[in-house]
N, C-alpha and C. Protein backbone atom coordinates (compact mmCIF):
# COMPACT_ATOMS: atom_id res chain seq x y z
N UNK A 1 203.33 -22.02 122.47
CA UNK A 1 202.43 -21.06 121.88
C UNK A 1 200.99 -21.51 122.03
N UNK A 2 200.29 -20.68 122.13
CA UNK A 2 198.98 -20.69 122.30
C UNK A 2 198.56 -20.48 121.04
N UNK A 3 196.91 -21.38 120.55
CA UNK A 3 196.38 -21.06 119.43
C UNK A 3 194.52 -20.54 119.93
N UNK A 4 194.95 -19.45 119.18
CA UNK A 4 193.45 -18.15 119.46
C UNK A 4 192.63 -18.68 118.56
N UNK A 5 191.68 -19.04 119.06
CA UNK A 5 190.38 -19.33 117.66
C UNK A 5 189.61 -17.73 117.95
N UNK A 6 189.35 -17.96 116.22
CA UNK A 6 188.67 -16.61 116.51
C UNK A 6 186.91 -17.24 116.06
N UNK A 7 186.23 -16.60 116.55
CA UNK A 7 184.96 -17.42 115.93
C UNK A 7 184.21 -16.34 115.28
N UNK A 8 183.93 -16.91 113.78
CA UNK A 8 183.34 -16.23 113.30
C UNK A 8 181.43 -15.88 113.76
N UNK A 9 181.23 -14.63 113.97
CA UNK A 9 179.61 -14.67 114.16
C UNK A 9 179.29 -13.76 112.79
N UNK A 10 177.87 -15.02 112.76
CA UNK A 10 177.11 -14.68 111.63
C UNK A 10 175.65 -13.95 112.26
N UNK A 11 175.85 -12.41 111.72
CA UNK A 11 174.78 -11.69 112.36
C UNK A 11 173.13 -11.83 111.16
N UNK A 12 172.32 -12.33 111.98
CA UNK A 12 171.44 -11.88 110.92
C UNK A 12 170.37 -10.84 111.44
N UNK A 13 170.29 -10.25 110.16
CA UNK A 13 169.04 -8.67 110.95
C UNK A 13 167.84 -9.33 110.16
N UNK A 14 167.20 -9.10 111.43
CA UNK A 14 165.95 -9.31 111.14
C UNK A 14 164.96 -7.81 110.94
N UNK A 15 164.45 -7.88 109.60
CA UNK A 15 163.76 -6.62 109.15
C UNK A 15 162.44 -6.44 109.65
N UNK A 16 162.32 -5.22 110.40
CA UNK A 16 160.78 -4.77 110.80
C UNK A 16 160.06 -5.02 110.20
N UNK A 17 158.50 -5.26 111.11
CA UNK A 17 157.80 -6.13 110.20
C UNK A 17 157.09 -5.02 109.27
N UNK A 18 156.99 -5.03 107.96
CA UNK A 18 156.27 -4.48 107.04
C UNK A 18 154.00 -4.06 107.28
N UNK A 19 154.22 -3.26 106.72
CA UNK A 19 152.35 -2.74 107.10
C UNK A 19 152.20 -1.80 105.70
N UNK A 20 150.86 -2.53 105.27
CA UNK A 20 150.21 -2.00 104.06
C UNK A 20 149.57 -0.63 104.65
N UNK A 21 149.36 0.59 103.90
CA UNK A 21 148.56 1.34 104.13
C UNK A 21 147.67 1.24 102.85
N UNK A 22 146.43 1.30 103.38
CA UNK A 22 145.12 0.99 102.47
C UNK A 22 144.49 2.53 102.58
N UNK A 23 143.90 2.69 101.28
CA UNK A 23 143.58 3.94 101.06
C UNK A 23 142.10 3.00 100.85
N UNK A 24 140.59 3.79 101.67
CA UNK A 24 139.62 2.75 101.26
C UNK A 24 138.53 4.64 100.31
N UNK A 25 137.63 4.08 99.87
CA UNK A 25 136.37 4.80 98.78
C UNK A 25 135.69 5.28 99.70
N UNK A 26 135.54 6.67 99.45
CA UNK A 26 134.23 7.02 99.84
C UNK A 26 133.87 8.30 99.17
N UNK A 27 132.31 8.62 99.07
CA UNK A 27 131.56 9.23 98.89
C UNK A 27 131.51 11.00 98.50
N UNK A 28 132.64 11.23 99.59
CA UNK A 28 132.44 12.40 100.15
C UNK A 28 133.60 13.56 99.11
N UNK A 29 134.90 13.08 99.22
CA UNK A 29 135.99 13.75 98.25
C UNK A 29 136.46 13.64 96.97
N UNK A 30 136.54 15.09 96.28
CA UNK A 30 136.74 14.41 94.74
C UNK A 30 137.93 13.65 94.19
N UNK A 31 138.28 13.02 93.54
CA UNK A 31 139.27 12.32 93.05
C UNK A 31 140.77 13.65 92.84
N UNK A 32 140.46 14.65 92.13
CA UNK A 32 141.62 15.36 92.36
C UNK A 32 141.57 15.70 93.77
N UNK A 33 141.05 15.83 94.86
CA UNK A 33 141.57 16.10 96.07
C UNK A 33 142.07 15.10 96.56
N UNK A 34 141.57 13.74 96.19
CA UNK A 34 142.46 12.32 96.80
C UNK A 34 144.02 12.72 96.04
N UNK A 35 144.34 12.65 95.44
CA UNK A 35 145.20 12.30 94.48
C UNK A 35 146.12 13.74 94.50
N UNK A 36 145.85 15.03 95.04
CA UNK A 36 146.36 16.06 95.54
C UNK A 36 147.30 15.38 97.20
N UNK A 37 146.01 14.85 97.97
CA UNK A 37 146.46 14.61 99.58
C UNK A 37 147.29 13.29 99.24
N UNK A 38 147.45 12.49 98.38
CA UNK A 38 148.23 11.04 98.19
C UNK A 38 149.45 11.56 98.02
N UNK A 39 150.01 12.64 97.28
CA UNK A 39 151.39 13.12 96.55
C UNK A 39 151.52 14.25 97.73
N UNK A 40 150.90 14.87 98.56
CA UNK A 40 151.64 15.84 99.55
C UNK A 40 151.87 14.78 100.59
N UNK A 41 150.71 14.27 101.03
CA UNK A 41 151.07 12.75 102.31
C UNK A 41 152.65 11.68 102.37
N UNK A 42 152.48 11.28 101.19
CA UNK A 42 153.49 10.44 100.63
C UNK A 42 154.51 10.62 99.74
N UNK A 43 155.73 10.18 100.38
CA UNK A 43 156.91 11.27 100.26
C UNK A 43 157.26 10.27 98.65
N UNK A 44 157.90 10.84 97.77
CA UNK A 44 158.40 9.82 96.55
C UNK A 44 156.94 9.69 95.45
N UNK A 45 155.63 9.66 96.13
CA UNK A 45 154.88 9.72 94.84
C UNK A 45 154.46 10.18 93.65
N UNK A 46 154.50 9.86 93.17
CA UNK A 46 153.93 10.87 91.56
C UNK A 46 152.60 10.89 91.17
N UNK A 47 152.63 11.90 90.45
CA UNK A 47 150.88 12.15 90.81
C UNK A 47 150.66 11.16 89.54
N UNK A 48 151.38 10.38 88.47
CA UNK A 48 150.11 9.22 87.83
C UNK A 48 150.28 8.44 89.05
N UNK A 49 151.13 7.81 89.66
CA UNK A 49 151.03 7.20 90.57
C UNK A 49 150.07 7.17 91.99
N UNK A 50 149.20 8.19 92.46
CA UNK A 50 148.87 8.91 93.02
C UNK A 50 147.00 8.69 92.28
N UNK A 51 147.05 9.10 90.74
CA UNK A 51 146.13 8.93 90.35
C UNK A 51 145.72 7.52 90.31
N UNK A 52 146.80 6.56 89.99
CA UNK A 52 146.03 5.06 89.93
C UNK A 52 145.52 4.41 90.83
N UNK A 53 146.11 4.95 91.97
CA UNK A 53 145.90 4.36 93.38
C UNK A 53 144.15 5.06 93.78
N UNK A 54 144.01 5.94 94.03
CA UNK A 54 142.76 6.67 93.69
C UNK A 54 141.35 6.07 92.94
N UNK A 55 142.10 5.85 91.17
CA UNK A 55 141.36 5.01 90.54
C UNK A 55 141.11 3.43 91.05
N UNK A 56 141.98 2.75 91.50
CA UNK A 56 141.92 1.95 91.73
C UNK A 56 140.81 1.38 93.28
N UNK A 57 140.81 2.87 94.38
CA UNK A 57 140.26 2.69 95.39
C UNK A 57 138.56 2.93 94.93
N UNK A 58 138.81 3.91 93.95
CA UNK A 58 137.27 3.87 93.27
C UNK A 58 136.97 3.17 92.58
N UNK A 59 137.25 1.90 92.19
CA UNK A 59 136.90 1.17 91.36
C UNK A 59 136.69 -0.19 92.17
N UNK A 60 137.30 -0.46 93.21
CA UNK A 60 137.70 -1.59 94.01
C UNK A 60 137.30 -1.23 95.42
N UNK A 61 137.17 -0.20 95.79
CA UNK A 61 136.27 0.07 97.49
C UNK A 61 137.80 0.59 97.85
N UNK A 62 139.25 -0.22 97.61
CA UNK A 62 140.32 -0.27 98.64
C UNK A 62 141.49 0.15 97.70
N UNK A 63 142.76 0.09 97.75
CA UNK A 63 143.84 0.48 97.22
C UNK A 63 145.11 0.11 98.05
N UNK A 64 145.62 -0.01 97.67
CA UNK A 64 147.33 -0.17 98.38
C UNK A 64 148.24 1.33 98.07
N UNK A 65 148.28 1.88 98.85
CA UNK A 65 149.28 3.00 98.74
C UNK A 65 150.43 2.93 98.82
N UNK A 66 150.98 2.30 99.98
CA UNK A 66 152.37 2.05 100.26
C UNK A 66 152.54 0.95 101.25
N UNK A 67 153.72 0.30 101.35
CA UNK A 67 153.94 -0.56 101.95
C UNK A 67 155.89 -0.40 102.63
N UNK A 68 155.42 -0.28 104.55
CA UNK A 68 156.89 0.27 105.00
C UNK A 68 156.39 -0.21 106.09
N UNK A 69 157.23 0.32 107.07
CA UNK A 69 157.32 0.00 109.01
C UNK A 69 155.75 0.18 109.13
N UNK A 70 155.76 0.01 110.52
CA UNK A 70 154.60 0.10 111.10
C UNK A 70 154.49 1.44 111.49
N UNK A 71 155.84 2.17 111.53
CA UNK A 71 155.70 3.55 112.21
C UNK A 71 154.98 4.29 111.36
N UNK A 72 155.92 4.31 110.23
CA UNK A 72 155.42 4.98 108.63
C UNK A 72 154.19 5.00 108.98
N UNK A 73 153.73 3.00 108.64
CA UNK A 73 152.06 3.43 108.20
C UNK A 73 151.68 3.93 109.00
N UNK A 74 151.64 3.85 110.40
CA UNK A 74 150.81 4.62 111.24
C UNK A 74 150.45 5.93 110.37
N UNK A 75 151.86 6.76 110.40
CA UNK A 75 152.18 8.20 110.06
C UNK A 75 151.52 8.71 109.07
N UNK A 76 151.40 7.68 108.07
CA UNK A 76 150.92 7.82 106.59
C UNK A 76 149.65 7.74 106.93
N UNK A 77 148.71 6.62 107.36
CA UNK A 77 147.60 6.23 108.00
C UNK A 77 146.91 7.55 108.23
N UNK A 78 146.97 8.12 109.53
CA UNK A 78 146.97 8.75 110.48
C UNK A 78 146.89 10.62 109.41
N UNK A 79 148.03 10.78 108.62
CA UNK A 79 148.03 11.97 107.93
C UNK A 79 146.77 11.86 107.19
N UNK A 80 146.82 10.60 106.02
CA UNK A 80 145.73 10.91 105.43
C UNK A 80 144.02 10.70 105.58
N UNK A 81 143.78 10.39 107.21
CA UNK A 81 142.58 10.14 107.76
C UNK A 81 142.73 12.02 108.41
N UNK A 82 143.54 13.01 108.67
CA UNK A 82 143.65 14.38 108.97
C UNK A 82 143.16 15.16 107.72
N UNK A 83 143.59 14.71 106.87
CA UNK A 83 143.09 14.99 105.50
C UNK A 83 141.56 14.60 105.18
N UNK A 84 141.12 13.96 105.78
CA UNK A 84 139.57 13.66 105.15
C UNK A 84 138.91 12.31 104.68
N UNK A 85 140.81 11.41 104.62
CA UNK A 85 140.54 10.38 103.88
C UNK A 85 140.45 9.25 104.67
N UNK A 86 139.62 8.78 103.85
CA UNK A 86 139.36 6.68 104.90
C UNK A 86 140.97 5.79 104.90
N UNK A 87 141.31 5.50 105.38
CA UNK A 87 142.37 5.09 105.60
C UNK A 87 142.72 4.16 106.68
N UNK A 88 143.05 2.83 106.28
CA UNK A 88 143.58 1.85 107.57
C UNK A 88 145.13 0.87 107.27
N UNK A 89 145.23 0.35 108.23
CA UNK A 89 146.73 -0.32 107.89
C UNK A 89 146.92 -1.64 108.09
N UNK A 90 147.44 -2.87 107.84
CA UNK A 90 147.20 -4.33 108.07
C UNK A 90 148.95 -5.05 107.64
N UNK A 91 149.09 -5.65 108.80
CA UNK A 91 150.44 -6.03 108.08
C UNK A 91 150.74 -6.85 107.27
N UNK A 92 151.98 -6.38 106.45
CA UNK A 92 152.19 -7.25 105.10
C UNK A 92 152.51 -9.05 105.60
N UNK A 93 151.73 -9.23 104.93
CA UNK A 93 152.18 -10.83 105.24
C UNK A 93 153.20 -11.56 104.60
């Protein structure tokens, strides 16, 4: 008789790399229109959620909106700079 090894493989996934989308301040739009385009842009938000981020970009120049793929942020990025808004992306470290 023959003996079959079976070999176990240990798969590991390696997770895409993560990207902040930064919501940055400016001048030009009112806070309910940020905070309108944050909750239609971004799928899952709530508008206090929506509002703090807002407050927070007006209070601080910058904000963290969300944090996902690189595709996302692009997507997210990209929507809410169509919208009016300052917006850039940097990956999560």
């Amino acid at each position: 008789m023959s003996v079959e090894t079976i070999e176990k493989r240990s798969t590991v996934r390696k997770h895409a790399p993560r990207y902040r989308v930064l919501l940055h301040n400016d001048d030009f739009n009112t806070m309910e229109y940020v905070v309108q385009t944050l909750v239609k842009t971004v799928p899952g938000l709530t508008q206090p959620q929506a509002v703090s981020i807002m407050m927070e970009a007006h209070t601080n120049g910058m904000a963290l909106v969300i944090t996902c793929a690189q595709e996302h942020a692009e997507f997210y990025c990209e929507t809410l700079r169509r919208h009016g808004l300052s917006s850039s992306i940097e990956p999560d470290d």
